[in-house]
Protein backbone atom coordinates (compact mmCIF):
# COMPACT_ATOMS: atom_id res chain seq x y z
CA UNK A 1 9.49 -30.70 2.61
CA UNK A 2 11.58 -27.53 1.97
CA UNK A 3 9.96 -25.19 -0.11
CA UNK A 4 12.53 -21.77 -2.03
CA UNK A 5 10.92 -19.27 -3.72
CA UNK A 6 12.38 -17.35 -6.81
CA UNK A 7 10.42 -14.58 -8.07
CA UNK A 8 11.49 -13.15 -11.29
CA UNK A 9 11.64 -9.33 -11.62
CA UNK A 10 14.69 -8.26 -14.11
CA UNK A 11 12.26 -7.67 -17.11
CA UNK A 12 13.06 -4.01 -18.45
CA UNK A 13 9.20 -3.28 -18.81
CA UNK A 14 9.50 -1.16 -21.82
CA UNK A 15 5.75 -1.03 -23.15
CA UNK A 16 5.41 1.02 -19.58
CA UNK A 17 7.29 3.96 -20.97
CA UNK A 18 8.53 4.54 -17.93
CA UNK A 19 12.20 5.44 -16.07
CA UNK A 20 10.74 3.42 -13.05
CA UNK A 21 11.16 -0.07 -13.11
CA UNK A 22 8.51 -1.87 -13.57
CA UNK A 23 8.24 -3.63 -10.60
CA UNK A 24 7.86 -0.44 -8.34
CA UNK A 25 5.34 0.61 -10.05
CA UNK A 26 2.02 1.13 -7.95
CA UNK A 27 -0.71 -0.71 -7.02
CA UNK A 28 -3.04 0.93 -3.86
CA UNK A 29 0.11 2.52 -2.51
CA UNK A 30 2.62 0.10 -2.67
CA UNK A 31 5.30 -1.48 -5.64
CA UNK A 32 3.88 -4.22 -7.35
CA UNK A 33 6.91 -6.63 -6.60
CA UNK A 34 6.01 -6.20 -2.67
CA UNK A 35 2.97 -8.20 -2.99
CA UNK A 36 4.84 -11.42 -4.64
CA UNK A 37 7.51 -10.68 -1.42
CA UNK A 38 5.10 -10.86 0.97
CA UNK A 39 3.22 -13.81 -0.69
CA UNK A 40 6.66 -15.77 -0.81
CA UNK A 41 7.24 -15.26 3.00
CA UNK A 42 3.79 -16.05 3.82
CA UNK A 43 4.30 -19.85 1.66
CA UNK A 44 7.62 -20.35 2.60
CA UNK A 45 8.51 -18.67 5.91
CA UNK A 46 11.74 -17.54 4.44
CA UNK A 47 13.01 -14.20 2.31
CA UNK A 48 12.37 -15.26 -1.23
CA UNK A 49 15.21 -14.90 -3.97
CA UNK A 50 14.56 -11.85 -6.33
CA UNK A 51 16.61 -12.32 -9.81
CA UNK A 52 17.09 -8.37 -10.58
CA UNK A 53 18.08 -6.71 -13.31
CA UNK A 54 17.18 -3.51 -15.25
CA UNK A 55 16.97 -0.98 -12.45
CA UNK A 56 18.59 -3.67 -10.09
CA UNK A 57 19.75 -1.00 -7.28
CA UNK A 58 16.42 0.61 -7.43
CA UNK A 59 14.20 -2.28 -6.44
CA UNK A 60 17.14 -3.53 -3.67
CA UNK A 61 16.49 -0.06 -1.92
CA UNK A 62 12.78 -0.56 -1.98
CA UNK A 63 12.83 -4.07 -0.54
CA UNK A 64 16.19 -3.91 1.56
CA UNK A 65 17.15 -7.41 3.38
CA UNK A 66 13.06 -8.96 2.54
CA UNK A 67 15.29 -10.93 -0.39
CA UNK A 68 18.33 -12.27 -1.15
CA UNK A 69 19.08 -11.15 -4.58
CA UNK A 70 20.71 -12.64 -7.52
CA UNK A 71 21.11 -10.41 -10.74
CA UNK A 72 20.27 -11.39 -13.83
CA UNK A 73 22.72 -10.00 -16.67
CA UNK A 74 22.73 -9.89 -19.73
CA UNK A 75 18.88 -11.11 -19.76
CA UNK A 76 18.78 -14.23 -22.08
CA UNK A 77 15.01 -15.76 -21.26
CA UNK A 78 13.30 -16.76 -18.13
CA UNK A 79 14.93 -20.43 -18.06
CA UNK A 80 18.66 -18.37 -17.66
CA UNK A 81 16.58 -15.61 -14.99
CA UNK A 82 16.12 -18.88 -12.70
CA UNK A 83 19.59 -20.18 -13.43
CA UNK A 84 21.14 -17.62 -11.85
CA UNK A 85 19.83 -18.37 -8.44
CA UNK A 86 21.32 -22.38 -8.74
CA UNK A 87 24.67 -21.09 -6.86
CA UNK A 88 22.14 -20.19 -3.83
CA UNK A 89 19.49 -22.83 -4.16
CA UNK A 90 20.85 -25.68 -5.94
CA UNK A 91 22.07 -27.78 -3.09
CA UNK A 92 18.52 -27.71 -1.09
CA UNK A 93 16.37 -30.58 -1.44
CA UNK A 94 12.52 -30.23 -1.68
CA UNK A 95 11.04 -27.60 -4.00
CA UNK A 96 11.18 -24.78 -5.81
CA UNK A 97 8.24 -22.27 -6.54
CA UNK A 98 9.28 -19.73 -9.71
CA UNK A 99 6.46 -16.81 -10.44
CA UNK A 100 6.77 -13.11 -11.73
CA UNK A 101 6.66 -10.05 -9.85
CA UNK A 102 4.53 -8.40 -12.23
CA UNK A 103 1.48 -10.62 -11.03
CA UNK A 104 0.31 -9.13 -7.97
CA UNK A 105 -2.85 -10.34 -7.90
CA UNK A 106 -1.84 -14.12 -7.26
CA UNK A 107 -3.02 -15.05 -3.97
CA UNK A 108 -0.74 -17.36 -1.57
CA UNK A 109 -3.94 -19.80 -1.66
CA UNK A 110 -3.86 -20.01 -5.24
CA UNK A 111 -0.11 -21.01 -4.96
CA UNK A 112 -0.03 -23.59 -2.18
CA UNK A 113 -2.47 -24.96 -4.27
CA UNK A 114 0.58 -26.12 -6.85
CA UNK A 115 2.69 -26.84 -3.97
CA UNK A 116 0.18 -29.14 -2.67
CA UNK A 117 -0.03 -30.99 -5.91
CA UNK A 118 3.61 -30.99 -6.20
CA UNK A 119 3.71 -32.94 -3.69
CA UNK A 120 1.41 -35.48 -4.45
CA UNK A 121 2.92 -35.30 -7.89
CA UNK A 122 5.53 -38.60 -9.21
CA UNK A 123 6.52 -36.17 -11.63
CA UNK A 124 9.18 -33.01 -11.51
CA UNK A 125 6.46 -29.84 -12.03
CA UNK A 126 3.51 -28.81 -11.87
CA UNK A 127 2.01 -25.12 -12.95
CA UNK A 128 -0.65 -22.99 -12.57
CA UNK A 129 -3.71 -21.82 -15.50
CA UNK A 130 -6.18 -20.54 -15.95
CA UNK A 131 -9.23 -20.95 -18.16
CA UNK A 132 -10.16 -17.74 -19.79
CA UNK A 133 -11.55 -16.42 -23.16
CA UNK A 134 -9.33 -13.62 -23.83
CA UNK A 135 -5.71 -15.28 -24.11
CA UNK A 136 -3.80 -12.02 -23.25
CA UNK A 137 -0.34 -13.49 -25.42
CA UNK A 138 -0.62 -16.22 -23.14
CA UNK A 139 0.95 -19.65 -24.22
CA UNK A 140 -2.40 -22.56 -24.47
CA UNK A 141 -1.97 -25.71 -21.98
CA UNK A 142 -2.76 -29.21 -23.77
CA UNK A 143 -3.31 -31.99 -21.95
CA UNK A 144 -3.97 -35.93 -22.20
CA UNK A 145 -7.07 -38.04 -21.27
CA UNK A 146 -5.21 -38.60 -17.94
CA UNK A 147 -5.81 -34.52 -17.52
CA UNK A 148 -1.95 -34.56 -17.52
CA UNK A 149 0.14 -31.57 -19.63
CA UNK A 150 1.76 -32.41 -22.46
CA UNK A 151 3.00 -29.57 -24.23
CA UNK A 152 2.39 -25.76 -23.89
CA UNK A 153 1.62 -24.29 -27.38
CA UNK A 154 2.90 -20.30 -27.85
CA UNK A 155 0.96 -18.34 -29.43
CA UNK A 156 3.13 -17.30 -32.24
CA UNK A 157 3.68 -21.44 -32.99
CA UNK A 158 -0.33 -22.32 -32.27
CA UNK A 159 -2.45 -23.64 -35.13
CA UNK A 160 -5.98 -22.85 -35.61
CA UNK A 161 -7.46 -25.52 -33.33
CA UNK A 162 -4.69 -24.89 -31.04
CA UNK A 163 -5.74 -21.09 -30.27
CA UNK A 164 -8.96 -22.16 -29.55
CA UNK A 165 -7.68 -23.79 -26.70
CA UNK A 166 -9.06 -21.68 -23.59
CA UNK A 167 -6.76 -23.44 -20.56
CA UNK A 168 -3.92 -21.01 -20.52
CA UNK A 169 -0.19 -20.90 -18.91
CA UNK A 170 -0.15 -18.37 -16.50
CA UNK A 171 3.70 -18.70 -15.59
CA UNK A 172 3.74 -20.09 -12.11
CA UNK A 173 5.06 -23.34 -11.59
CA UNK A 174 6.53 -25.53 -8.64
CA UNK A 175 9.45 -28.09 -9.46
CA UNK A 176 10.98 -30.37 -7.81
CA UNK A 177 14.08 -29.17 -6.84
CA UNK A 178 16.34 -31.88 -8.17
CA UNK A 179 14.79 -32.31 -11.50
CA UNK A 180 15.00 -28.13 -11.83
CA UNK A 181 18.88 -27.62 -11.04
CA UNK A 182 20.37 -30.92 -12.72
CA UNK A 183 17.74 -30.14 -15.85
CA UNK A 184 18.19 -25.65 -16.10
CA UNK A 185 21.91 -26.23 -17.32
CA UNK A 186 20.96 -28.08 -20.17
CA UNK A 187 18.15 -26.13 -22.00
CA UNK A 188 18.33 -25.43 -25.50
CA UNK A 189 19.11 -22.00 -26.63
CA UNK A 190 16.02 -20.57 -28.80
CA UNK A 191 15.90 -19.13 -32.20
CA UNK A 192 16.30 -15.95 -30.42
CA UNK A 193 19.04 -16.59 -28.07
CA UNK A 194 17.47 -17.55 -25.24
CA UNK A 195 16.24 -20.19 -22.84
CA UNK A 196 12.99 -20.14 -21.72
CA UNK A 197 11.71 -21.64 -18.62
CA UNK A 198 8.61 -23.63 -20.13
CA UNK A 199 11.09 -26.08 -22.29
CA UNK A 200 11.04 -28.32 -18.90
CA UNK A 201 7.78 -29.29 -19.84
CA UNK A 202 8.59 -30.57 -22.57
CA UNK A 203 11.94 -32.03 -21.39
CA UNK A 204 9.99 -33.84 -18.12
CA UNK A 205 6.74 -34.84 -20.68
CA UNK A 206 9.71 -36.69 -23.46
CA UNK A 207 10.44 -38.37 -20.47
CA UNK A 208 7.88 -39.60 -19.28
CA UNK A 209 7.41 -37.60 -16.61
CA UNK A 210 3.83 -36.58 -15.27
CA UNK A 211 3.29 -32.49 -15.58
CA UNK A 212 0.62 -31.36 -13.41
CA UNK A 213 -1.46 -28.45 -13.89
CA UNK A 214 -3.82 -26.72 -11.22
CA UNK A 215 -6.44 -24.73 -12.77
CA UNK A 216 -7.18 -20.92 -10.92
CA UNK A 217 -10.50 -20.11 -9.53
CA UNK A 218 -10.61 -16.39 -10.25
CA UNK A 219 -8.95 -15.15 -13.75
CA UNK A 220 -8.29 -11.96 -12.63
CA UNK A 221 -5.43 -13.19 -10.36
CA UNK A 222 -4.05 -14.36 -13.42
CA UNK A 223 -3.43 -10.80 -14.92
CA UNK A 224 0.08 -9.71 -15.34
CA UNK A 225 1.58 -6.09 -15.80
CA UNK A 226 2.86 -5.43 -19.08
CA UNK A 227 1.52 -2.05 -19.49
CA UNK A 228 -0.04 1.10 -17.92
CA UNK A 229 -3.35 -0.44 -18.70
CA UNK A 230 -2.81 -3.28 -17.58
CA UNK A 231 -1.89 -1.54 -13.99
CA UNK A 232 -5.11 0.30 -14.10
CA UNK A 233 -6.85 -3.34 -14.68
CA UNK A 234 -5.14 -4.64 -11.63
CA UNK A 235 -5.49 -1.39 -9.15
CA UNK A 236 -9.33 -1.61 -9.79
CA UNK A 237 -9.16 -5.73 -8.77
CA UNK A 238 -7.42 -5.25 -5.78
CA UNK A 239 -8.83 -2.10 -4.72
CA UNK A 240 -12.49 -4.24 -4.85
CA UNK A 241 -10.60 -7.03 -2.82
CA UNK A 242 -9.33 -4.53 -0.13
CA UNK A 243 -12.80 -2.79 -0.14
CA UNK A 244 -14.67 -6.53 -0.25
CA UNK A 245 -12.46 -7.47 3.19
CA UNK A 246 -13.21 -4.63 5.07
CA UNK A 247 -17.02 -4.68 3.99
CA UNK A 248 -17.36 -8.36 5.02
CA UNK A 249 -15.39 -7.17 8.74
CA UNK A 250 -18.06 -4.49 9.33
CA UNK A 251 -17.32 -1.15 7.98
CA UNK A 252 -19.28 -0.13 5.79
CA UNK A 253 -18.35 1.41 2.35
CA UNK A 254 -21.45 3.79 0.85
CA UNK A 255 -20.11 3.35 -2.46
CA UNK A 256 -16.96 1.15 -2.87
CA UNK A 257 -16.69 2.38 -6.76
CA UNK A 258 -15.12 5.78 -5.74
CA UNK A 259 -13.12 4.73 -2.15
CA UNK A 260 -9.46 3.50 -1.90
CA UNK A 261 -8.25 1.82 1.14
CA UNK A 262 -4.53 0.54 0.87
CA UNK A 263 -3.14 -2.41 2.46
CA UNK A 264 -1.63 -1.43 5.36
CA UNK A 265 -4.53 0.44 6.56
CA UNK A 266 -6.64 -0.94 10.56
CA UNK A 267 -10.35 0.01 10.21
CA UNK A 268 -12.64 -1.07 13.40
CA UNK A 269 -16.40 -2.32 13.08
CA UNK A 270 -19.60 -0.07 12.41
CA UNK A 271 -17.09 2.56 10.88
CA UNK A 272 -19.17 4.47 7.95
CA UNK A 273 -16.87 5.46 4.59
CA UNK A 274 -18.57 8.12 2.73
CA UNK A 275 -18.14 8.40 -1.13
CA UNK A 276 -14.51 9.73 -2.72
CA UNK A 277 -12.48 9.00 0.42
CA UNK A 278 -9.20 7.81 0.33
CA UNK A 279 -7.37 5.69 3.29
CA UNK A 280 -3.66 5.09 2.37
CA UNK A 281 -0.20 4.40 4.27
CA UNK A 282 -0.41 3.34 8.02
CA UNK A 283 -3.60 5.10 9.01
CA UNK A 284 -5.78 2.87 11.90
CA UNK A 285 -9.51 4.20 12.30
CA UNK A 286 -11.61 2.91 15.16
CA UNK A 287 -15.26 2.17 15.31
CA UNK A 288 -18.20 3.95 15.11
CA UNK A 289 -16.07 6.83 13.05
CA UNK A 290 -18.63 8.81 10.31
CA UNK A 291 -15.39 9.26 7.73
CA UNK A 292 -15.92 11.23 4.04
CA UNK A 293 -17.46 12.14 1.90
CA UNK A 294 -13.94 13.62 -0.21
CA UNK A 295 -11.76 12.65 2.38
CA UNK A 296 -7.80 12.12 2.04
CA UNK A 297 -6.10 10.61 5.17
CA UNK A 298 -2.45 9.16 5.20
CA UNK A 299 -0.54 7.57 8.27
CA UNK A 300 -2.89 8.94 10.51
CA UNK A 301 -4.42 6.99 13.87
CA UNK A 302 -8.11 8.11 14.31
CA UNK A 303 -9.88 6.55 17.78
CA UNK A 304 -13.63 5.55 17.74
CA UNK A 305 -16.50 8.19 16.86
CA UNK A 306 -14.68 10.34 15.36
CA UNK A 307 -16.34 12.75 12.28
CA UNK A 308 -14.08 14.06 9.53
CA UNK A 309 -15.83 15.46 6.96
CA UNK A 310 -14.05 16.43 3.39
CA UNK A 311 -10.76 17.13 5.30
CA UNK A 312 -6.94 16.33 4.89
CA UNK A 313 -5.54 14.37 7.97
CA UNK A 314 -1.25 13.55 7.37
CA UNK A 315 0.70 12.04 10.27
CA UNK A 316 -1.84 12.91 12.31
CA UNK A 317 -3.34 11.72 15.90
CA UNK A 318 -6.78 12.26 16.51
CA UNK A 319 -8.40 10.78 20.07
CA UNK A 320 -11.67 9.50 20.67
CA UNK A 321 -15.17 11.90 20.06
CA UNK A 322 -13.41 13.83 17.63
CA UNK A 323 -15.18 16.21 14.70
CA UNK A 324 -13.03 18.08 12.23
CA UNK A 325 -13.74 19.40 8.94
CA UNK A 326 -15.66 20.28 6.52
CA UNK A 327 -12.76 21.45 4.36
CA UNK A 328 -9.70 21.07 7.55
CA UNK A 329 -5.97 20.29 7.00
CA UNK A 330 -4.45 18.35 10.10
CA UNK A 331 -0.50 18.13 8.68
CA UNK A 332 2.26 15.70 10.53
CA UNK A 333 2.72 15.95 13.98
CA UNK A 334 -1.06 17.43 14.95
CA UNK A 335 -2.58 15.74 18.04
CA UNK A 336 -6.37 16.22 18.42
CA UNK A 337 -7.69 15.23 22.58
CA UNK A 338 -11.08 13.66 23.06
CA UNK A 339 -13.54 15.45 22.41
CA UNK A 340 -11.98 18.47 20.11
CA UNK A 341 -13.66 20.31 17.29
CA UNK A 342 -11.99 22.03 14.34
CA UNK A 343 -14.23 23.70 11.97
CA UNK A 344 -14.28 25.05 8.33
CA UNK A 345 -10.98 25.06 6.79
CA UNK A 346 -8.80 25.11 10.16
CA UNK A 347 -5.35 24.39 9.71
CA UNK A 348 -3.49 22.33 12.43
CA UNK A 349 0.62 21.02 12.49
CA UNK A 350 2.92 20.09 15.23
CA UNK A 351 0.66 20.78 17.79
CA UNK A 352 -1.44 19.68 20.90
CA UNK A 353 -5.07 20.84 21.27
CA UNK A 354 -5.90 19.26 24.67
CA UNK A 355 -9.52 17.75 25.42
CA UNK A 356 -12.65 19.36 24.43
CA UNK A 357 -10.60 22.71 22.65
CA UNK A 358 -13.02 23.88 20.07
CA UNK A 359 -11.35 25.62 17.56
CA UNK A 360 -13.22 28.20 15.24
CA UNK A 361 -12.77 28.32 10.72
CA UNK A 362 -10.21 29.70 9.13
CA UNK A 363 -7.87 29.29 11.98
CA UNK A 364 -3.88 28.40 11.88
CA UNK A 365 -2.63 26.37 15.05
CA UNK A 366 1.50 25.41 14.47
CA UNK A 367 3.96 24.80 16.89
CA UNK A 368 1.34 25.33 19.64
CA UNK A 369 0.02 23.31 23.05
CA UNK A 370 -3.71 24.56 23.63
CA UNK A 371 -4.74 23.29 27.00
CA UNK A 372 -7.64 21.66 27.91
CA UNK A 373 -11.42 23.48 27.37
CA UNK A 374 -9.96 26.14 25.51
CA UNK A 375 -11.91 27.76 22.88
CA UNK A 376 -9.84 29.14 19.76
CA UNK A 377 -12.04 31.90 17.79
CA UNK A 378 -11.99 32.09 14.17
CA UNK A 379 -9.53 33.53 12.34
CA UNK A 380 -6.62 32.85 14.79
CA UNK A 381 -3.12 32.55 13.79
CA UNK A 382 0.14 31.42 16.18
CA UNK A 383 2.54 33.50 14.02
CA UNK A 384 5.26 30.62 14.71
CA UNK A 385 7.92 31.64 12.30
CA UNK A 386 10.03 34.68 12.04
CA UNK A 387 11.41 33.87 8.56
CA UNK A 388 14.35 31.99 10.57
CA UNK A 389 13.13 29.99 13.32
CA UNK A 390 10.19 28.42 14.37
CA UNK A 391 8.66 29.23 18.00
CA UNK A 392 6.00 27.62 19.93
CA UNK A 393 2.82 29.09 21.41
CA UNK A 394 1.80 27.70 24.42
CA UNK A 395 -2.33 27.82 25.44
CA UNK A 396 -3.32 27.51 28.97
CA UNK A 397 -6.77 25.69 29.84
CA UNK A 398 -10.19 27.71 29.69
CA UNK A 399 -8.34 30.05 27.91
CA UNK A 400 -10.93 32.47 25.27
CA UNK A 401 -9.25 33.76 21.96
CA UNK A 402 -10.98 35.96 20.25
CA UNK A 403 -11.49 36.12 16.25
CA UNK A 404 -8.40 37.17 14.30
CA UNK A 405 -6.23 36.94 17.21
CA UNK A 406 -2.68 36.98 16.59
CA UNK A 407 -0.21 34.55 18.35
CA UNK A 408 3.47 36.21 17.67
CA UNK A 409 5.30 33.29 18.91
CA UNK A 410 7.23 32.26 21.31
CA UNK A 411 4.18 33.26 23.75
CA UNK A 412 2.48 32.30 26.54
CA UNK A 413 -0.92 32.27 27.66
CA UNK A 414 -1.81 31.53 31.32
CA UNK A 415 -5.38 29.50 32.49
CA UNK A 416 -8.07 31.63 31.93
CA UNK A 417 -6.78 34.16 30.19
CA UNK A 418 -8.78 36.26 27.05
CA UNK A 419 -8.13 37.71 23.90
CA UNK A 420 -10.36 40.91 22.22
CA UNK A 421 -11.02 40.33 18.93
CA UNK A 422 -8.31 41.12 16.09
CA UNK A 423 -5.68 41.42 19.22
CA UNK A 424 -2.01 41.02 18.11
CA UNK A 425 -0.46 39.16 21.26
CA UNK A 426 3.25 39.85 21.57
CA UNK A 427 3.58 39.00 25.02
CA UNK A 428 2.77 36.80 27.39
CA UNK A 429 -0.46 36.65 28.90
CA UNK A 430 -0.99 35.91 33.30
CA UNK A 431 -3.84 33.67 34.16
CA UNK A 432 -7.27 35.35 34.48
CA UNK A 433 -5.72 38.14 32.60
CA UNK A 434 -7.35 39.75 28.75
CA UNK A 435 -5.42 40.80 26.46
CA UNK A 436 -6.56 43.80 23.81
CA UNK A 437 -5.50 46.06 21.28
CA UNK A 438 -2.76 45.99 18.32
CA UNK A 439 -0.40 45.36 20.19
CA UNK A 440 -2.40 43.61 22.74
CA UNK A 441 -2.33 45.32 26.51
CA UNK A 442 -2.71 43.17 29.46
CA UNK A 443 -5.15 43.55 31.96
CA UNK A 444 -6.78 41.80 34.76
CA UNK A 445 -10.39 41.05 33.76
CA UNK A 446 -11.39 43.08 37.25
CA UNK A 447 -10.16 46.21 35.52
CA UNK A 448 -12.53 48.74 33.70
């Protein structure tokens, strides 16, 4: 049976105080609307339809062709939102799944769950709830004997006894297809000027019609995002469901409480996170790494055993056997070899450091190819820009640089070759040649 999905993301999200929409606001790295599009392809198989409005342009350059859109204006209640998408849906058969994009936390599972019923169901809807204490503004679910819905009670209209009522609506609902289309045209307009989505119910219950209602197993998916707050509440839930995965594939996490892995991130078995790390974009980590603690690494690709200790890795590549840090910065385009060391607050970007190069603190490597076995001393700089253009440095193998060498780029070093310490290399250096002096001389290491 065809399935359609139409999330609903035009709300203006004003309690967020924000220029953003709401929608691409946060959560572990990525905008909250991305994890209702990627739910929606995984149930359906197909781009969902987004119904956009405040900020529409915004949110259609963050998701780009993973929707079709349909915009939503002026905003007159969620029953018009889903109207709006009846010139693209209303001729398919089968059913129709409607949910907000400010509910990241709902889990496909929990939503196949009403499509499943759906489709057992002889009547037009059924919806998801949730039994909770704390009613959040939520609207209360009453049923019949039969355990079907009857009515759904707002808050604002709810007796007494009604509020008590602890099954609540959370605002997901699958319809049958038909019923939804012929059925959308003809709400009633509220006292406020609007039609609102839940009036079905009542429409399909004066009928007759059986309203089904799948209860959630886990609340917390059931939190929306109304406010800033409410963000934070939903960060900390699905950071402890990233962390929870990953701990129950074999990393280990020495204290989940303080370390933030976002979704797109590949960790390998036996891996060991150390306290106050963070793990964001597209960065892959293999196995048996020692990572943290105070750790910040984004889009980087780190092979097995590595070390990185309270270090800064961006666009980074770092090979197998690795150590870097404490206190290192490896910035976009550095490429770390097997086996490679870089100490106390070295500084590496757009460069190579072949295998086993062991690179000394407070160094500066940029625009630079170090060949293999080469040992960098501390304090070295490749003096790679000229306040116009950049120049590259290029290292030989078993090459010795001496502390608080100076690189004055574009230069070359040959195999071999050594620098005396605090040398200021302006030319280039043969193989099996030193270099020495401010500016640096060249002379064959046979020479007195």
């Amino acid at each position: 049976m065809n399935l359609s999905v139409v999330i609903l993301a035009a709300g203006q999200g004003t309690r967020m105080k924000s220029s953003l929409p709401k929608v691409l606001h946060g959560v572990c790295g990525r905008p909250m609307v991305q994890y209702a599009v990627d739910t929606a392809r995984a149930l359906s198989g197909q781009p969902p339809t987004l119904v956009v409005g405040h900020g529409a342009e915004a949110v259609q350059a963050a998701l780009g062709d993973q929707c079709r859109y349909v915009v939503q204006w002026p905003q007159l209640g969620t029953g018009h939102a889903v109207l709006q998408a009846a010139p693209a849906l209303s001729g398919q058969a089968g059913l129709t799944l409607v949910w907000y994009a400010d509910m990241p936390l709902l889990t496909a599972e929990s939503l196949q769950r009403i499509v499943d019923r759906q489709r057992e169901n002889s009547g037009p809807i059924t919806m998801l709830t949730v039994v909770a204490d704390d009613p959040r503004g939520f609207g209360r679910v009453q049923r019949d004997s039969s355990g079907a819905v009857t009515a759904i009670i707002e808050e604002a209209q709810a007796t007494a006894a009604q509020k008590a009522i602890r099954e609540l609506n959370v605002g997901a609902y699958c319809f049958d297809s038909a019923f939804l289309w012929a059925e959308l045209p003809r709400l009633p307009v509220s006292p406020k000027g609007e039609y609102y989505l839940t009036d079905l119910i009542g429409v399909a219950v004066s009928r007759g019609r059986r309203v089904e209602a799948v209860a959630l197993d886990d609340a917390a998916e059931a939190i929306g995002i109304n406010t800033r707050v409410h963000l934070a509440e939903v960060e900390a839930v699905m950071r402890q469901r990233i962390n929870r995965r990953w701990m129950e594939s074999g990393v280990t996490l020495i204290d989940p409480a303080t370390t933030l892995i976002e979704p797109e991130v590949m960790l390998e078995p036996d891996t060991v996170i150390w306290p106050n790390t963070q793990l964001v974009g597209r960065t892959r980590i293999g196995g048996n790494c020692l990572i943290g603690p105070n750790c910040l690494i984004r889009d980087t690709a780190i092979g097995a055993r590595c070390e990185v200790v309270a270090s800064v890795l961006e666009g980074a590549t770092v090979e197998e056997d690795v150590s870097i840090g404490p206190f290192a910065h490896l910035r976009q385009g550095a490429h770390l070899a097997s086996g490679v060391h870089v100490g106390n607050f070295g500084e590496v970007k757009e460069s190579y450091l072949g295998p086993g190069v062991k690179m000394g603190h407070f160094s500066y490597i940029g625009d630079a190819h170090i060949g293999a076995g080469s040992n960098i001393g501390a304090g070295t700089v490749t003096c790679n820009f000229d306040g116009q253009k950049k120049s590259v440095t290029t290292v030989g193998s078993e090459v010795f640089i001496g502390s608080d060498t100076m690189l004055v780029a574009p230069v070359t070093l040959g195999d071999r070759s050594r620098t005396g310490a605090g040398s200021v290399v302006t030319k280039n250096v043969p193989a099996d040649s030193l270099a020495i002096g401010i500016p640096a001389r060249i002379r064959k290491k046979s020479d007195g």
